[in-house]
Protein backbone atom coordinates (compact mmCIF):
# COMPACT_ATOMS: atom_id res chain seq x y z
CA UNK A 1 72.71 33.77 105.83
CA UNK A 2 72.30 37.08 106.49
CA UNK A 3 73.41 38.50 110.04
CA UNK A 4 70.22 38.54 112.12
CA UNK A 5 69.62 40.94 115.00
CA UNK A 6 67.73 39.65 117.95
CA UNK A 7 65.10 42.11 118.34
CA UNK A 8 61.96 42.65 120.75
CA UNK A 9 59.13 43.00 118.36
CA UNK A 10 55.89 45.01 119.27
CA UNK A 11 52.40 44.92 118.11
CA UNK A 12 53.38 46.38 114.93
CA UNK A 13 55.14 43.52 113.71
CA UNK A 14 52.39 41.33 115.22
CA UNK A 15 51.15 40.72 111.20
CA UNK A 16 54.19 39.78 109.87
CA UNK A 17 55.31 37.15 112.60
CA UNK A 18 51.73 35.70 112.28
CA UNK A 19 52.93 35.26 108.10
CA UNK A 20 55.90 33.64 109.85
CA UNK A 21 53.74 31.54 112.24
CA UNK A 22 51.83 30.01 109.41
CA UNK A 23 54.10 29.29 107.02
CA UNK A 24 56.51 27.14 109.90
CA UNK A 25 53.22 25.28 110.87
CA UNK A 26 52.50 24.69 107.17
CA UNK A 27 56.31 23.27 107.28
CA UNK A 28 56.04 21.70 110.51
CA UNK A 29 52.11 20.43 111.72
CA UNK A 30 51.20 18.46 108.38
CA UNK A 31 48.53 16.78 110.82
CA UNK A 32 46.94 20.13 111.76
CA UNK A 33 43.52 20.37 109.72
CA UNK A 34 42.66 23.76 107.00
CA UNK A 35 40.24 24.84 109.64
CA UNK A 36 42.40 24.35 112.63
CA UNK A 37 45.13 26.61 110.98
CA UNK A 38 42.15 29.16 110.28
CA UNK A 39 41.02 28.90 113.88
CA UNK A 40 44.43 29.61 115.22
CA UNK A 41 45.58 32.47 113.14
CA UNK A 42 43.78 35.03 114.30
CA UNK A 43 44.13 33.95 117.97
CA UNK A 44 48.00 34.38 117.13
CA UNK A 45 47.69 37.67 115.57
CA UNK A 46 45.40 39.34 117.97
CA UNK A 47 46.03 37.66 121.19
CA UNK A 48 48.65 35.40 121.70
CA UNK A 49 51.89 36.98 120.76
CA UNK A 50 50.90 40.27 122.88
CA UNK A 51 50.15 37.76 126.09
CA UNK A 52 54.46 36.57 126.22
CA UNK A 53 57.97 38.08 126.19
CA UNK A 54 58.87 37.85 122.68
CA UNK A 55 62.01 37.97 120.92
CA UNK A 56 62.89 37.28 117.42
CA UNK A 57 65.53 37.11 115.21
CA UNK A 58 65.47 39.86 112.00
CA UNK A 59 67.65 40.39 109.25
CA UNK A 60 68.67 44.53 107.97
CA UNK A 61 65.40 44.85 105.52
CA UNK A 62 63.00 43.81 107.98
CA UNK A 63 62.79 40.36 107.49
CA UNK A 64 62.01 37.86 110.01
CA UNK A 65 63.73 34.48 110.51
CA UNK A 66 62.10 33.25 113.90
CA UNK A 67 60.45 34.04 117.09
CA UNK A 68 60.20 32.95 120.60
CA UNK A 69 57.36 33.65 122.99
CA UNK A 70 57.70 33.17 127.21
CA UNK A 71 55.04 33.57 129.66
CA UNK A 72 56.36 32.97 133.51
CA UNK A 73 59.07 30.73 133.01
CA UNK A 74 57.42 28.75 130.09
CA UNK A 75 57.90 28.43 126.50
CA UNK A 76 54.87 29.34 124.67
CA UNK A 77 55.63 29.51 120.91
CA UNK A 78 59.18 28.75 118.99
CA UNK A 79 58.71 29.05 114.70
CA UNK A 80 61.31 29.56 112.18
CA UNK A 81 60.76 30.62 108.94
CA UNK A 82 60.81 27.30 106.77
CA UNK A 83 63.57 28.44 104.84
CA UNK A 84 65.83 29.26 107.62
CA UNK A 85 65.34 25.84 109.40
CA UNK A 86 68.15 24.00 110.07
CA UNK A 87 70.63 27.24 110.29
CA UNK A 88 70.75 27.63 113.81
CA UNK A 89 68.02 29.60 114.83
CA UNK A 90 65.72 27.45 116.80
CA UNK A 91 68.92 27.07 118.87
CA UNK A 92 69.81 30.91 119.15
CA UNK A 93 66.37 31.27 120.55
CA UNK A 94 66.32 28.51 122.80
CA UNK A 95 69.02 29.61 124.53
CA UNK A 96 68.06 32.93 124.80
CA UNK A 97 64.88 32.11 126.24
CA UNK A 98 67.45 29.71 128.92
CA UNK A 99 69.87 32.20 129.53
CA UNK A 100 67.20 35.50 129.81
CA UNK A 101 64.37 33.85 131.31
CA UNK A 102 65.29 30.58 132.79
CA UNK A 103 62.36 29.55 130.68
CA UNK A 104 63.11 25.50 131.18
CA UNK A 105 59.52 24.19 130.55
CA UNK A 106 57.55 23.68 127.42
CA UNK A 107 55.15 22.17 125.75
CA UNK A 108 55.03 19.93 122.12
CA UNK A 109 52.60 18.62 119.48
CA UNK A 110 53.11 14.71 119.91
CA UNK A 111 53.04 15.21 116.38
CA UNK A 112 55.63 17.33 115.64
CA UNK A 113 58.41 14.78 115.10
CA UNK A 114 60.91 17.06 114.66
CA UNK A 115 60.46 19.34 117.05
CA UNK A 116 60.17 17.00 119.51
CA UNK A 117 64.13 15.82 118.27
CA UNK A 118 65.10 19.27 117.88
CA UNK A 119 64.00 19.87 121.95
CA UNK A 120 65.48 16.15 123.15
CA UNK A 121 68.97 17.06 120.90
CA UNK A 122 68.68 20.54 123.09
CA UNK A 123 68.67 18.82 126.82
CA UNK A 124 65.08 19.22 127.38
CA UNK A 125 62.73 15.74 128.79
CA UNK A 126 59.33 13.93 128.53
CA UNK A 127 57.80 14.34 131.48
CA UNK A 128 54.56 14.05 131.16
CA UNK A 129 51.20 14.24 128.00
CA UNK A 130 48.14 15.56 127.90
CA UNK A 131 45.70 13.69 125.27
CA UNK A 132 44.99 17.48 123.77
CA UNK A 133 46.34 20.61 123.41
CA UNK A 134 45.22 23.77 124.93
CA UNK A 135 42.24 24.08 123.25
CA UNK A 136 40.56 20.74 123.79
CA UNK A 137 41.81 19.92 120.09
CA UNK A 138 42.98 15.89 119.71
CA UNK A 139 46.32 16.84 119.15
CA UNK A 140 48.17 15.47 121.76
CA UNK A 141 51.03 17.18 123.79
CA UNK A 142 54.38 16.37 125.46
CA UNK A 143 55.27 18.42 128.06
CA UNK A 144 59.01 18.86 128.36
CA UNK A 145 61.24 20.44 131.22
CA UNK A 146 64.82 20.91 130.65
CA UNK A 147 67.51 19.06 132.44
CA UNK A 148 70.39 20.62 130.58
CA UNK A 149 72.72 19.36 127.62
C-alpha cells in the first residue's frame, strides 16, 4: 500500500468520504435495508461529518483509505475503504482518536460482527445496548468504552 498521510479533511472532501462511507457499509452492514442506506447518505454528507473532529487517512493522488469522526470524547463514525480493510487502518485511526482525543467510548451495530471483533481485539468493552440505533431504527447497538489492550 501506498504511504497514507493522516489528514484533517474539510467540507470539500465531505463528497468523497460520503463515496467512502457507502461503499464500507455496503462491505460491512449487509443487514442495513436499500432505503436505510438512502436515508443515511445524505445525513452523512450534509450533516454528520461537519458535526465531529475528523481525520482521515489519504494517499498522494487524493485518494481516501479511511476516516474517523469524534464528538466530545466519543467515537462517532470509523469506515475504511473495503479494499484497504485488513491493512491496518482501522487501527491507525483508532489510536489516533486514543492518543489525540482520549476518545475511549463508542458505539456498534450489534450487527456488525466484525467490527464488533475488530473493537474487542483493540481493548475496548460491552458495557451496555440499546435495542436501536440513533435514529429509532431496529438495529441494535453495543455501546463500548475502552479499558485498554
Amino acid at each position: 500500500m501506498t504511504k497514507l498521510a493522516v489528514v484533517r479533511p474539510t467540507a470539500h472532501d465531505f463528497p468523497a468520504l460520503t463515496e467512502l462511507w457507502e461503499a464500507s457499509v455496503r462491505a460491512t452492514h449487509h443487514f442495513l435495508l436499500e432505503s436505510d442506506l438512502q436515508f443515511f447518505k445524505p445525513l452523512i454528507q450534509n450533516q454528520y461529518l461537519g458535526m465531529v473532529e475528523l481525520v482521515a487517512l489519504q494517499e498522494p493522488t487524493g485518494k481516501f483509505h479511511g476516516f474517523l469522526g469524534v464528538l466530545n470524547g466519543k467515537i462517532e463514525m470509523l469506515f475504511i475503504d473495503p479494499e484497504s480493510r485488513g491493512q491496518g487502518c482501522g487501527k491507525q485511526l483508532l489510536l489516533l482518536a486514543l492518543e489525540e482525543w482520549k476518545a475511549t467510548e463508542l458505539d456498534v451495530n450489534e450487527q456488525n460482527e466484525q467490527a464488533v471483533g475488530f473493537y474487542r481485539k483493540m481493548g475496548f468493552e460491552v458495557i451496555g445496548r440499546s435495542p436501536v440505533d440513533g435514529m429509532g431504527k431496529p438495529y441494535p447497538l453495543l455501546h463500548l468504552v475502552y479499558r485498554g489492550g
